[in-house]
PDB file of N, CA and C in Angstrom:
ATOM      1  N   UNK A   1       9.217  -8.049 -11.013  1.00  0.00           N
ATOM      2  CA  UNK A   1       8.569  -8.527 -12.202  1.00  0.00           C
ATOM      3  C   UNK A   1       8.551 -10.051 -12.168  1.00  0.00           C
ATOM      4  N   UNK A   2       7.591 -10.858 -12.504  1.00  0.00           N
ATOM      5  CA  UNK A   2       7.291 -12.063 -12.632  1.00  0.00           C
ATOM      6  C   UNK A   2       8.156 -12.987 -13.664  1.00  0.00           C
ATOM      7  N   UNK A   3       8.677 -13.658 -13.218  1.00  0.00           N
ATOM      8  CA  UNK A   3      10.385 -13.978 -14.363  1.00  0.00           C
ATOM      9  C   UNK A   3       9.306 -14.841 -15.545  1.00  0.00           C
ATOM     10  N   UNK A   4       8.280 -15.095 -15.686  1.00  0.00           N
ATOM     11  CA  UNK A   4       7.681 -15.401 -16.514  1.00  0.00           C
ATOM     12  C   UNK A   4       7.095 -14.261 -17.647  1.00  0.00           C
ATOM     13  N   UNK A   5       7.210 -13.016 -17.206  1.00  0.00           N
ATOM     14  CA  UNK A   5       7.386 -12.339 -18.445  1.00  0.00           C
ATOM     15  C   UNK A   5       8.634 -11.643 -18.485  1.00  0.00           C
ATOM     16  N   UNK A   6       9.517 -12.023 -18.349  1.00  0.00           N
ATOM     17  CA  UNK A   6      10.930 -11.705 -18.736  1.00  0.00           C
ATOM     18  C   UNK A   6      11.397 -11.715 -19.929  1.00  0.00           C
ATOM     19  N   UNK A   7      10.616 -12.396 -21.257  1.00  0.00           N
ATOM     20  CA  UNK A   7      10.880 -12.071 -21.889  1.00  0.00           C
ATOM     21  C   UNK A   7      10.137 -10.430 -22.545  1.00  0.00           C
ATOM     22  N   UNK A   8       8.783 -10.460 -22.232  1.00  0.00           N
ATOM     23  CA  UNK A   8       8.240  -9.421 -22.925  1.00  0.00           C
ATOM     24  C   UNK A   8       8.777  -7.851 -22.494  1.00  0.00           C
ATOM     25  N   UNK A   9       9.245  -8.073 -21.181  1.00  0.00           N
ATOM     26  CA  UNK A   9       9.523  -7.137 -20.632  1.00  0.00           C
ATOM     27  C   UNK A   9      11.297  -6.724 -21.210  1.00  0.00           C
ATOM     28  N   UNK A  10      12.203  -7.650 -21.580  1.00  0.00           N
ATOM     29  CA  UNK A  10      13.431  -6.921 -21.901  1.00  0.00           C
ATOM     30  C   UNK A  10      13.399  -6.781 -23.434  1.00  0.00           C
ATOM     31  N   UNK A  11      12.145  -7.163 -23.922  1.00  0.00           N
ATOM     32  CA  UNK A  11      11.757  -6.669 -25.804  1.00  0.00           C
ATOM     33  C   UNK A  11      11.659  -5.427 -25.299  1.00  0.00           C
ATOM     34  N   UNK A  12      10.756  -4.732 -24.768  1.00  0.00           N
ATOM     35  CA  UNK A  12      10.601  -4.002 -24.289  1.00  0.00           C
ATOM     36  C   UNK A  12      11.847  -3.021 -23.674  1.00  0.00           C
ATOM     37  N   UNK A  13      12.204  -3.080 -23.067  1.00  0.00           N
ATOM     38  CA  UNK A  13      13.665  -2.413 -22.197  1.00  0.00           C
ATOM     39  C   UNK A  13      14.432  -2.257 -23.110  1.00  0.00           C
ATOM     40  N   UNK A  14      14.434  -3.325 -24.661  1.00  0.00           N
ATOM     41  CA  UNK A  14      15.303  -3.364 -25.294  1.00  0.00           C
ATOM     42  C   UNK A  14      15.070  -2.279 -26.439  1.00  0.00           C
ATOM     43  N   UNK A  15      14.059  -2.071 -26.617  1.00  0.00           N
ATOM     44  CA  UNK A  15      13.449  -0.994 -27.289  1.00  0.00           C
ATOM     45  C   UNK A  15      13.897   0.140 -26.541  1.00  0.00           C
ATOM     46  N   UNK A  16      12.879   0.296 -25.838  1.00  0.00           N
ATOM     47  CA  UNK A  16      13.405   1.704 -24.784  1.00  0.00           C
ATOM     48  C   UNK A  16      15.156   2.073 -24.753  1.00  0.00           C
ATOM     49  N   UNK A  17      15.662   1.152 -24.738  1.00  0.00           N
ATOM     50  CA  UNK A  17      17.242   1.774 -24.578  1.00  0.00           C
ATOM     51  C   UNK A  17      18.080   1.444 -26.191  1.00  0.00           C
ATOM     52  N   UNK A  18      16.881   1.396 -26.532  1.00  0.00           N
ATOM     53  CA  UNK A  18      17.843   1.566 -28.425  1.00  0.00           C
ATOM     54  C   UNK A  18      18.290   2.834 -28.725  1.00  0.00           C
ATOM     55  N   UNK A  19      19.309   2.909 -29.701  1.00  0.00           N
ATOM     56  CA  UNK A  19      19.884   4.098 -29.902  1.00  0.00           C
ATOM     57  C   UNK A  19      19.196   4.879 -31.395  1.00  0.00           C
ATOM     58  N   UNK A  20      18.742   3.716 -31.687  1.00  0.00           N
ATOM     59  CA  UNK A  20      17.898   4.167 -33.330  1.00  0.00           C
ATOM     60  C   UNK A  20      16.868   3.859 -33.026  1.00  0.00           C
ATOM     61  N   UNK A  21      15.656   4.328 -32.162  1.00  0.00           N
ATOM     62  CA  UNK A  21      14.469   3.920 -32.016  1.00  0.00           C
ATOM     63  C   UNK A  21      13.851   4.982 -32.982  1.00  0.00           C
ATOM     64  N   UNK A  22      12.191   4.768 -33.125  1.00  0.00           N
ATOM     65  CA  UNK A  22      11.827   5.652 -33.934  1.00  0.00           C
ATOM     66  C   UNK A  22      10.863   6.253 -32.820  1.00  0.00           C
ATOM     67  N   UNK A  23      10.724   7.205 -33.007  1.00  0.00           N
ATOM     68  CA  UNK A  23       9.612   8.824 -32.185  1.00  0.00           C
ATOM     69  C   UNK A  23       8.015   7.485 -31.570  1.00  0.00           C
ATOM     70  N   UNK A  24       7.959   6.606 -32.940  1.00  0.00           N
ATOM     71  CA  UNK A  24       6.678   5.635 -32.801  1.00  0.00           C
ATOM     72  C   UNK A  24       6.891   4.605 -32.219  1.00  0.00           C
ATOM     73  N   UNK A  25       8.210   3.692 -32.602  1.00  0.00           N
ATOM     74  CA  UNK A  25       8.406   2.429 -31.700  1.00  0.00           C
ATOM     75  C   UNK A  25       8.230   3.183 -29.871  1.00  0.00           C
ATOM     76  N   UNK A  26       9.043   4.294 -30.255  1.00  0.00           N
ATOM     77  CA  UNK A  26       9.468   4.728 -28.382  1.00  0.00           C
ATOM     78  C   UNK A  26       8.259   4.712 -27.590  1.00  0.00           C
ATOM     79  N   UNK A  27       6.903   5.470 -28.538  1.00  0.00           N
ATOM     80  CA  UNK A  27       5.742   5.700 -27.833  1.00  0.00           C
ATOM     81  C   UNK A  27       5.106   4.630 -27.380  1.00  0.00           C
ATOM     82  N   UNK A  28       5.003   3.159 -28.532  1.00  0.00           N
ATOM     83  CA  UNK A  28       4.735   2.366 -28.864  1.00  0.00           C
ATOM     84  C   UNK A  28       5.089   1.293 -27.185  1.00  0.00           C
ATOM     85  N   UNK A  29       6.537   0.933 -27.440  1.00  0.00           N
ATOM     86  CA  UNK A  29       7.090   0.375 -26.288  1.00  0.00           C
ATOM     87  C   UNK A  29       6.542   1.069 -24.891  1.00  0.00           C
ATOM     88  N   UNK A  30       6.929   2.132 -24.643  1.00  0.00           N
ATOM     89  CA  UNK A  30       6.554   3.487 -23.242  1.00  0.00           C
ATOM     90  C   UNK A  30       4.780   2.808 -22.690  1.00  0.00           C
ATOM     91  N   UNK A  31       4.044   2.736 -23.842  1.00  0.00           N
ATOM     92  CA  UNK A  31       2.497   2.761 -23.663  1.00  0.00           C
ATOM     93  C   UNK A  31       2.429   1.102 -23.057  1.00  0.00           C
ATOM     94  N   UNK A  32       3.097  -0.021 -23.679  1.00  0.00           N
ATOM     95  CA  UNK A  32       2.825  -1.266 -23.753  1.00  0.00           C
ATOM     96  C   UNK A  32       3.135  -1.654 -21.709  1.00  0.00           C
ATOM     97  N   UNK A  33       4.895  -1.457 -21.489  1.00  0.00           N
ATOM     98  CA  UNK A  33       4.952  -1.252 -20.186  1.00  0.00           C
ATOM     99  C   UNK A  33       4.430  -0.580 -19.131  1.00  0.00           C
ATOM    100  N   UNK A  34       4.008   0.493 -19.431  1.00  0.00           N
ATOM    101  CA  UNK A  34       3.236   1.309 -18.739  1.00  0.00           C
ATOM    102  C   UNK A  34       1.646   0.444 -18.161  1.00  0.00           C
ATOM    103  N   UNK A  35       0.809  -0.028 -19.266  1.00  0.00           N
ATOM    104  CA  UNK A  35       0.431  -0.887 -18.823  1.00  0.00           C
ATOM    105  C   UNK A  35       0.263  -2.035 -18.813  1.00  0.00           C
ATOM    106  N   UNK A  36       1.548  -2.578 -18.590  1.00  0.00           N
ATOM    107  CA  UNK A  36       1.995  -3.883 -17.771  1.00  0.00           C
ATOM    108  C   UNK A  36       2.420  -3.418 -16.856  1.00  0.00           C
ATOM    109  N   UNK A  37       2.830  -2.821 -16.415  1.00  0.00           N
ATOM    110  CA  UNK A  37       3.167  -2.138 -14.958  1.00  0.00           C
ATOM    111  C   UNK A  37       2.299  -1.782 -14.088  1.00  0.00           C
ATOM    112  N   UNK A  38       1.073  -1.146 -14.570  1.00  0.00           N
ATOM    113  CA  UNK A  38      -0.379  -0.667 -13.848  1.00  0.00           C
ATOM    114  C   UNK A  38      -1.185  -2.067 -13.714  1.00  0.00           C
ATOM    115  N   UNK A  39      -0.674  -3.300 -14.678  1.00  0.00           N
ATOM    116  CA  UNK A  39      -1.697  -4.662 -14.279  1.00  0.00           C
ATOM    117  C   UNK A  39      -1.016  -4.682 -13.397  1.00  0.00           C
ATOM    118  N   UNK A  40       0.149  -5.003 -13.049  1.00  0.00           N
ATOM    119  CA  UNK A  40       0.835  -5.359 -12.032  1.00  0.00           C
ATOM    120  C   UNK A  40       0.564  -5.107 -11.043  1.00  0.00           C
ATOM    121  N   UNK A  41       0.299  -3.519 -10.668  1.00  0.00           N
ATOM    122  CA  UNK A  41       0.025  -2.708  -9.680  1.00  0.00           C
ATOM    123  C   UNK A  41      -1.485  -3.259  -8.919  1.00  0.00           C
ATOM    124  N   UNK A  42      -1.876  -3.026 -10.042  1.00  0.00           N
ATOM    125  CA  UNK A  42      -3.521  -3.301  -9.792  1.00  0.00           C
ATOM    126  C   UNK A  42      -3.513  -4.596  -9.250  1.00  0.00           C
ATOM    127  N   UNK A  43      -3.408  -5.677  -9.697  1.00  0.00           N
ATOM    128  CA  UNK A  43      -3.360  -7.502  -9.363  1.00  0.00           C
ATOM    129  C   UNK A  43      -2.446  -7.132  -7.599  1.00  0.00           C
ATOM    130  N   UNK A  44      -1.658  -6.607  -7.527  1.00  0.00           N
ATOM    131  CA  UNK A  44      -1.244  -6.419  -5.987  1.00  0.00           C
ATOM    132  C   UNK A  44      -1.940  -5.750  -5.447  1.00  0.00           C
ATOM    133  N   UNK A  45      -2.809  -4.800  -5.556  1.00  0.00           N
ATOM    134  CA  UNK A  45      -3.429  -4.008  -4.758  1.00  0.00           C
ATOM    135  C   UNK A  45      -4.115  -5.016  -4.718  1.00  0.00           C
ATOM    136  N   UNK A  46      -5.121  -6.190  -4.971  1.00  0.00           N
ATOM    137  CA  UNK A  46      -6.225  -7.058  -4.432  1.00  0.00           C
ATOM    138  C   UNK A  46      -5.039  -8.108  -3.548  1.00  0.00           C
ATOM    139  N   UNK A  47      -4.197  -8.209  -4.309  1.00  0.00           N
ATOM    140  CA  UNK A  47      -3.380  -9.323  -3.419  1.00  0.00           C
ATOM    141  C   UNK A  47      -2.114  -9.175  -3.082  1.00  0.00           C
ATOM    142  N   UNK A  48      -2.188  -8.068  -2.107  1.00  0.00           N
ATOM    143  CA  UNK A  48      -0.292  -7.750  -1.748  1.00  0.00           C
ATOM    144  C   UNK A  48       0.679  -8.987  -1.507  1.00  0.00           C
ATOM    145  N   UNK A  49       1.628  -8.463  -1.806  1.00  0.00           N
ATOM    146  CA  UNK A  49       2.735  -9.451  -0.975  1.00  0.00           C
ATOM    147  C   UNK A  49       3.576  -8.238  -0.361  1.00  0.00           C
ATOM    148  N   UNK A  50       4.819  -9.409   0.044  1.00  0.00           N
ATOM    149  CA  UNK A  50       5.877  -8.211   0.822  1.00  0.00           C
ATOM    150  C   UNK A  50       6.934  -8.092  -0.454  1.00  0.00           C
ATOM    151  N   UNK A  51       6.739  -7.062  -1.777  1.00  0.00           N
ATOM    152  CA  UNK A  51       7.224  -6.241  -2.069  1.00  0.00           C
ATOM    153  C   UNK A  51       7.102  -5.382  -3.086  1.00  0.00           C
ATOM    154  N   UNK A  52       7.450  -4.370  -3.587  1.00  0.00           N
ATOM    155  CA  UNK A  52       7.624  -3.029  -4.157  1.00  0.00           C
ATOM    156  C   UNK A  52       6.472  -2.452  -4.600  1.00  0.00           C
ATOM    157  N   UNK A  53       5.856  -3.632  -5.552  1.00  0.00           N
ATOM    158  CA  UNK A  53       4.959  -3.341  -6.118  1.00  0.00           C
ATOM    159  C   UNK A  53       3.817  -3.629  -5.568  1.00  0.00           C
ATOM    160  N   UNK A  54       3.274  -4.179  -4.437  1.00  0.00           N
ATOM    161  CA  UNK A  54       2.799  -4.489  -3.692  1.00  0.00           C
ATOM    162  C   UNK A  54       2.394  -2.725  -2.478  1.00  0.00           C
ATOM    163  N   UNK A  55       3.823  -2.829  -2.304  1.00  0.00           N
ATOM    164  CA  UNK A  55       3.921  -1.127  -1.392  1.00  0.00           C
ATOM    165  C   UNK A  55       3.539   0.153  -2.430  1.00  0.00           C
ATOM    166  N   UNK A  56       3.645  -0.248  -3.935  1.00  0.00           N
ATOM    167  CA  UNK A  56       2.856   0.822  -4.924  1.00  0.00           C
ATOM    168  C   UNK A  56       1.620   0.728  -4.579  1.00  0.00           C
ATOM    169  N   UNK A  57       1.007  -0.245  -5.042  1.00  0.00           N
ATOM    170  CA  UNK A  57      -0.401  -0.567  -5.173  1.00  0.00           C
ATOM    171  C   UNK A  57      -1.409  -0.207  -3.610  1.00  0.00           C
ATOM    172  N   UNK A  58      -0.839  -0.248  -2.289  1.00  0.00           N
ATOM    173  CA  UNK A  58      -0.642   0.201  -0.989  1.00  0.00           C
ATOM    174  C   UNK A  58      -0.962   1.861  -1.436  1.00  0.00           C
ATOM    175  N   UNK A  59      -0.175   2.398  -1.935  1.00  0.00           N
ATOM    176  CA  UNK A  59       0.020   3.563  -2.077  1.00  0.00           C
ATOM    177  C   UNK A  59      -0.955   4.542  -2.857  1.00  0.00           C
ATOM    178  N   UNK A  60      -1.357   3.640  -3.569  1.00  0.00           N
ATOM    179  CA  UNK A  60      -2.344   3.728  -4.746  1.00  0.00           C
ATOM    180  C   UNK A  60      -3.801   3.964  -4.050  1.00  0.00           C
ATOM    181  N   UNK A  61      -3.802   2.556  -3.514  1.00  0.00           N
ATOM    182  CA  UNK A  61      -5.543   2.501  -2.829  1.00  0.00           C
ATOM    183  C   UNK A  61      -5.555   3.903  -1.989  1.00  0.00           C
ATOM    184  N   UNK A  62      -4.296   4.087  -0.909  1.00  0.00           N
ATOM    185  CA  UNK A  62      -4.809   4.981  -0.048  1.00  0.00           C
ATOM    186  C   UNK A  62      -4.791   6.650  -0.853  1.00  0.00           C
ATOM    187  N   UNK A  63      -4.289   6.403  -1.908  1.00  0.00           N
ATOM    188  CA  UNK A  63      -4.433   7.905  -2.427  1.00  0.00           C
ATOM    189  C   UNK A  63      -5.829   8.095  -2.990  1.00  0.00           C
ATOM    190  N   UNK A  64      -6.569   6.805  -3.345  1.00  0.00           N
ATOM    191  CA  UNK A  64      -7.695   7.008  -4.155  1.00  0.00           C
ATOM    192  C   UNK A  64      -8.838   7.248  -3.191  1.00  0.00           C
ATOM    193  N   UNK A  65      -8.544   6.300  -1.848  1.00  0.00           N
ATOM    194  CA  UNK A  65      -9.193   6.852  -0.919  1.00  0.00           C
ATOM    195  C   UNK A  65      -9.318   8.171   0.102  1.00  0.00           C
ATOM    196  N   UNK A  66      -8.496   8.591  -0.281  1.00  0.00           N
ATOM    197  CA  UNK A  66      -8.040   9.874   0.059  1.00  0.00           C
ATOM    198  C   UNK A  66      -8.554  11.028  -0.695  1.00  0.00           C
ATOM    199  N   UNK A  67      -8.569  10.842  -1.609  1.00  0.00           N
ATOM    200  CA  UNK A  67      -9.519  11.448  -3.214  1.00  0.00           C
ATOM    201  C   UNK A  67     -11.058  11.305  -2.925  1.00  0.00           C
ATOM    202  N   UNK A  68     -11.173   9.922  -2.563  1.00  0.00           N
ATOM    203  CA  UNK A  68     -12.617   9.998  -2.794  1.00  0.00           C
ATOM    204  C   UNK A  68     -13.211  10.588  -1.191  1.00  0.00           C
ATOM    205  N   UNK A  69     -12.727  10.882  -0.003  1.00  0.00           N
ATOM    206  CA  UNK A  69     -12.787  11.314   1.150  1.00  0.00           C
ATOM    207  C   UNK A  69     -13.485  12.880   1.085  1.00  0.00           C
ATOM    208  N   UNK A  70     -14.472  13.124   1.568  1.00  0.00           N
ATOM    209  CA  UNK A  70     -15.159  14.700   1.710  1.00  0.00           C
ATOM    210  C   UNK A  70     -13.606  15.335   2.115  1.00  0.00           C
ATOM    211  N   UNK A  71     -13.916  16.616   2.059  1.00  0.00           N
ATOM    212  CA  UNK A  71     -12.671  17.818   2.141  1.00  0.00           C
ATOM    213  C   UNK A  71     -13.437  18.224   3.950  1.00  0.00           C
ATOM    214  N   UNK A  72     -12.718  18.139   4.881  1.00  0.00           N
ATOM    215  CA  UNK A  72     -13.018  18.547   6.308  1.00  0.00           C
ATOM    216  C   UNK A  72     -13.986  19.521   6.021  1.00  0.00           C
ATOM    217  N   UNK A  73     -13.715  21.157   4.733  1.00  0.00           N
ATOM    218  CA  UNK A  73     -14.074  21.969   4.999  1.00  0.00           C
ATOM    219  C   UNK A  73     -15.468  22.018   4.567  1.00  0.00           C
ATOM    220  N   UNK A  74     -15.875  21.015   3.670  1.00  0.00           N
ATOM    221  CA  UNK A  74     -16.916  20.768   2.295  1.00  0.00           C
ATOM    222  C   UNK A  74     -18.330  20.576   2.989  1.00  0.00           C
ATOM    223  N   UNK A  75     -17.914  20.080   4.156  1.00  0.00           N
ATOM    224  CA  UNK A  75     -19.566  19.955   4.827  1.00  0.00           C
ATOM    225  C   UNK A  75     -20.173  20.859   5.738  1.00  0.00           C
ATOM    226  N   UNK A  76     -18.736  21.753   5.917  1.00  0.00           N
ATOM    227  CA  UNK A  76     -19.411  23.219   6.863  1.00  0.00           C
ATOM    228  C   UNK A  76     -20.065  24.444   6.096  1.00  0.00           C
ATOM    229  N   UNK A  77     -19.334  24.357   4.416  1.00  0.00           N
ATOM    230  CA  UNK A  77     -19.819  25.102   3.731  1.00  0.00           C
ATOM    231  C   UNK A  77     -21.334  25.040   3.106  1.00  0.00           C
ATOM    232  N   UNK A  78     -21.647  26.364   2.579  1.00  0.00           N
ATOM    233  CA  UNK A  78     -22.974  26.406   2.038  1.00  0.00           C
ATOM    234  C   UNK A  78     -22.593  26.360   0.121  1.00  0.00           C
ATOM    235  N   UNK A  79     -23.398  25.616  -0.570  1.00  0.00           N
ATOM    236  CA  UNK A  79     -23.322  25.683  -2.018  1.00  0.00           C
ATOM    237  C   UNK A  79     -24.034  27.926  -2.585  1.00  0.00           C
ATOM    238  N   UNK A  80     -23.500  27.594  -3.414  1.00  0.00           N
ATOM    239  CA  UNK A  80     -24.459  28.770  -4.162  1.00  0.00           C
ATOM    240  C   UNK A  80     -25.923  28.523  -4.174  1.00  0.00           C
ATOM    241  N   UNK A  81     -25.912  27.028  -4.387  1.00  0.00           N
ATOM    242  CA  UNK A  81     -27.398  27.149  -4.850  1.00  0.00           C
ATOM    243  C   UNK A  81     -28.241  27.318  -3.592  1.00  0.00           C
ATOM    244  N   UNK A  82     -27.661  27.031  -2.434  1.00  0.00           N
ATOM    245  CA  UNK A  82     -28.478  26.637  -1.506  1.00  0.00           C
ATOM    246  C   UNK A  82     -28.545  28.544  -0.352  1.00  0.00           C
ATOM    247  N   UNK A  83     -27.895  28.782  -0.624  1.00  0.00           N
ATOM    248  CA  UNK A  83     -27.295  30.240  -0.620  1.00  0.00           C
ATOM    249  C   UNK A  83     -28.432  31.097  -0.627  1.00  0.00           C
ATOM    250  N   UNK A  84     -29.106  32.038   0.248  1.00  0.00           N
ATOM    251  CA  UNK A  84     -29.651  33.048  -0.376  1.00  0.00           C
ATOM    252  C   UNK A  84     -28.903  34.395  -0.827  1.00  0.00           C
ATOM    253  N   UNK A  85     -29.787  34.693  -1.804  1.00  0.00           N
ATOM    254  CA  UNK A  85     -29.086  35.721  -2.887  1.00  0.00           C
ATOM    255  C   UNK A  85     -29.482  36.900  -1.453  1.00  0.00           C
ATOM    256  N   UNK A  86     -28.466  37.740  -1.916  1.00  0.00           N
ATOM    257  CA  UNK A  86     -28.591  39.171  -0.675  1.00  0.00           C
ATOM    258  C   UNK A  86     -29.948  40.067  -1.302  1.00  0.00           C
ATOM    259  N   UNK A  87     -30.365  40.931  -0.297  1.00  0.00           N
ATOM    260  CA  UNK A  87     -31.401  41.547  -1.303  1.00  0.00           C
ATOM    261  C   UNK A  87     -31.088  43.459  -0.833  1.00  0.00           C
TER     262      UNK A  87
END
């Protein structure tokens, strides 16, 4: 984490590990880090360095590319539509 948001981030932590939080602060806090954590991710995936979050964001691209990749089997197959009906 960037020691320049060190503070927002242990408001945060500090919430999360309260003992009297409410059902709403918890969601509240959970949602806020969550994404500050995904900017994070994201801003390293264009510009890695050597660490963690950097090897997330690594992890990230190749899953999405991996997602967006045809299925080996997808181009040998025939659709329905293209299919003739039996007669």
């Amino acid at each position: 984490m960037p020691y320049e948001d060190h503070e927002f981030f242990q408001e945060h932590a500090g919430v999360t590990n309260a003992r009297f939080k409410t059902p709403q602060a918890a969601a509240a806090t959970t949602r806020e880090l969550r994404r500050y954590v995904s900017g994070l991710i994201e801003a390293k995936m264009d510009d890695p360095a050597e660490d963690v979050l950097s090897d997330l964001g690594a992890r990230v691209k190749e899953a999405i590319s991996a997602w967006r990749r045809p299925l080996p089997w997808s181009t040998s197959c025939s659709s329905p539509a293209t299919t003739p009906a039996p007669t």
